[in-house]
Protein backbone atom coordinates (compact mmCIF):
# COMPACT_ATOMS: atom_id res chain seq x y z
CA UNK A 1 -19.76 -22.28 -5.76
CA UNK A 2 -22.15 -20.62 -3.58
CA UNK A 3 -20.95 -17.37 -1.85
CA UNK A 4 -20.38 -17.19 1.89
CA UNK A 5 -21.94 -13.90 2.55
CA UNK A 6 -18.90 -13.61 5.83
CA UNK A 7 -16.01 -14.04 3.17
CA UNK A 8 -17.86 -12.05 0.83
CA UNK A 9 -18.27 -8.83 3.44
CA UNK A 10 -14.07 -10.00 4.68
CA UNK A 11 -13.21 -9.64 1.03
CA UNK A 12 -14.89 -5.87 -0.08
CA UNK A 13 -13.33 -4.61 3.62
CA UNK A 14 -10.33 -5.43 2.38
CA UNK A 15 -10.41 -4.29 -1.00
CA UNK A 16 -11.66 -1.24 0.90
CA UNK A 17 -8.68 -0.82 3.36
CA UNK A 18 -5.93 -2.39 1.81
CA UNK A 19 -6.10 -2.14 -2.21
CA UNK A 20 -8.23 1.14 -2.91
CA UNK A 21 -6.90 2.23 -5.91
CA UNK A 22 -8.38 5.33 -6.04
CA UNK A 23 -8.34 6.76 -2.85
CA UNK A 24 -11.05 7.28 -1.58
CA UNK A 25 -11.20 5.52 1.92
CA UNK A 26 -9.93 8.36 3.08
CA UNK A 27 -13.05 10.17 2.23
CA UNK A 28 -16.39 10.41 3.55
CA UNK A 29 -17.63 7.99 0.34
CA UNK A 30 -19.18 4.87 1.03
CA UNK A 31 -17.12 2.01 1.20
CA UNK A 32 -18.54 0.22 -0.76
CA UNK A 33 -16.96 1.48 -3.95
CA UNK A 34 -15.12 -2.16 -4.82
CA UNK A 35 -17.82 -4.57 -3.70
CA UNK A 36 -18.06 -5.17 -6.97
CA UNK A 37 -15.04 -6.80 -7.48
CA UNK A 38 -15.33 -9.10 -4.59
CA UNK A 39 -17.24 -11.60 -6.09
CA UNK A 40 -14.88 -12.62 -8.78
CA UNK A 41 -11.78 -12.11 -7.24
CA UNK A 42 -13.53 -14.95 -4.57
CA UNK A 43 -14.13 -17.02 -7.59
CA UNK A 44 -10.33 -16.52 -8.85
CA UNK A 45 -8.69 -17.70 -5.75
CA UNK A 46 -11.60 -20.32 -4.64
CA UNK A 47 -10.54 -22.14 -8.51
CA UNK A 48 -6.62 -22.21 -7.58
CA UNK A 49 -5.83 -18.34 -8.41
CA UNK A 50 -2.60 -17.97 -7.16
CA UNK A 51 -0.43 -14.45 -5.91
CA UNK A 52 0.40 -13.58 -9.68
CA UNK A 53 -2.86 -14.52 -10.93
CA UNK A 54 -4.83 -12.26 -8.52
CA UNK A 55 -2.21 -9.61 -9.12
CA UNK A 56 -2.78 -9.62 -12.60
CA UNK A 57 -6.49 -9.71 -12.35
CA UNK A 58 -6.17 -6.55 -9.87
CA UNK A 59 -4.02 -4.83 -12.46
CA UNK A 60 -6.71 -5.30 -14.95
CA UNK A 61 -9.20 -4.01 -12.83
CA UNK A 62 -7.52 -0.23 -12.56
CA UNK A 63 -6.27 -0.17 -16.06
CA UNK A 64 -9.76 -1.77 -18.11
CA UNK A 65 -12.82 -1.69 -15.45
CA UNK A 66 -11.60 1.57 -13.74
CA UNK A 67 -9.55 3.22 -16.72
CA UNK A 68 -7.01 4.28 -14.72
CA UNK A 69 -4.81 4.33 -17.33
CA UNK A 70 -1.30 2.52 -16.81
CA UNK A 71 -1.07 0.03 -14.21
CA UNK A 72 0.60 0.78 -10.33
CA UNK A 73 3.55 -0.82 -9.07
CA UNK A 74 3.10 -4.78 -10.01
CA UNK A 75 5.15 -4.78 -6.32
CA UNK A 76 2.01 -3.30 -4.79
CA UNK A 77 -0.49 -5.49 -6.42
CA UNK A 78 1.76 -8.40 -5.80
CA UNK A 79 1.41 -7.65 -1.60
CA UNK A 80 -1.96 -6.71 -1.85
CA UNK A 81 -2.69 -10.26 -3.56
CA UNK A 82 -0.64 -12.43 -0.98
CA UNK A 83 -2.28 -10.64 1.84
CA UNK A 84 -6.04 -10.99 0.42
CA UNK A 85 -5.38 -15.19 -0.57
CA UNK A 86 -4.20 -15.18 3.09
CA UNK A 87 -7.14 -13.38 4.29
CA UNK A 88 -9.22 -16.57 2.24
CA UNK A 89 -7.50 -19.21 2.86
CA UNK A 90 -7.09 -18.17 6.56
């Protein structure tokens, strides 16, 4: 699968506006603290991810990339993972 660069930049935007799981897009950081991620969650949902799949994947982004320690609301990263397969899928 070759990455389309306009789904790529669509993706870390979101992550940016809608998951940030830190907090700090309310700061004067660079957003581009998650466009790391983008890539792979791409791949998850371009190979037939689906809501809890991406949700899970998210999860284990804060607790084992990030070490945030115990995992948010699954709610949260259940919304956040319909909304960005939407945003994909279009």
């Amino acid at each position: 699968m070759q990455l389309d660069c306009v789904l790529y930049e669509k993706v870390c935007k979101f992550l940016w506006e809608e998951w940030d799981p830190i907090g700090v897009n309310a700061s004067a950081c660079p957003n581009d603290e998650y466009n790391s991620h983008a890539a792979g969650l791409i791949r998850l949902v371009h190979n037939g991810g689906d809501a809890a799949t991406v949700a899970k994947r998210l999860e284990q982004i804060e607790t084992e990339d990030m070490g945030l320690g115990m995992p948010q609301d699954n709610e949260q990263h259940m919304k956040v993972a319909e909304k960005l397969i939407r945003l994909m899928r279009g």
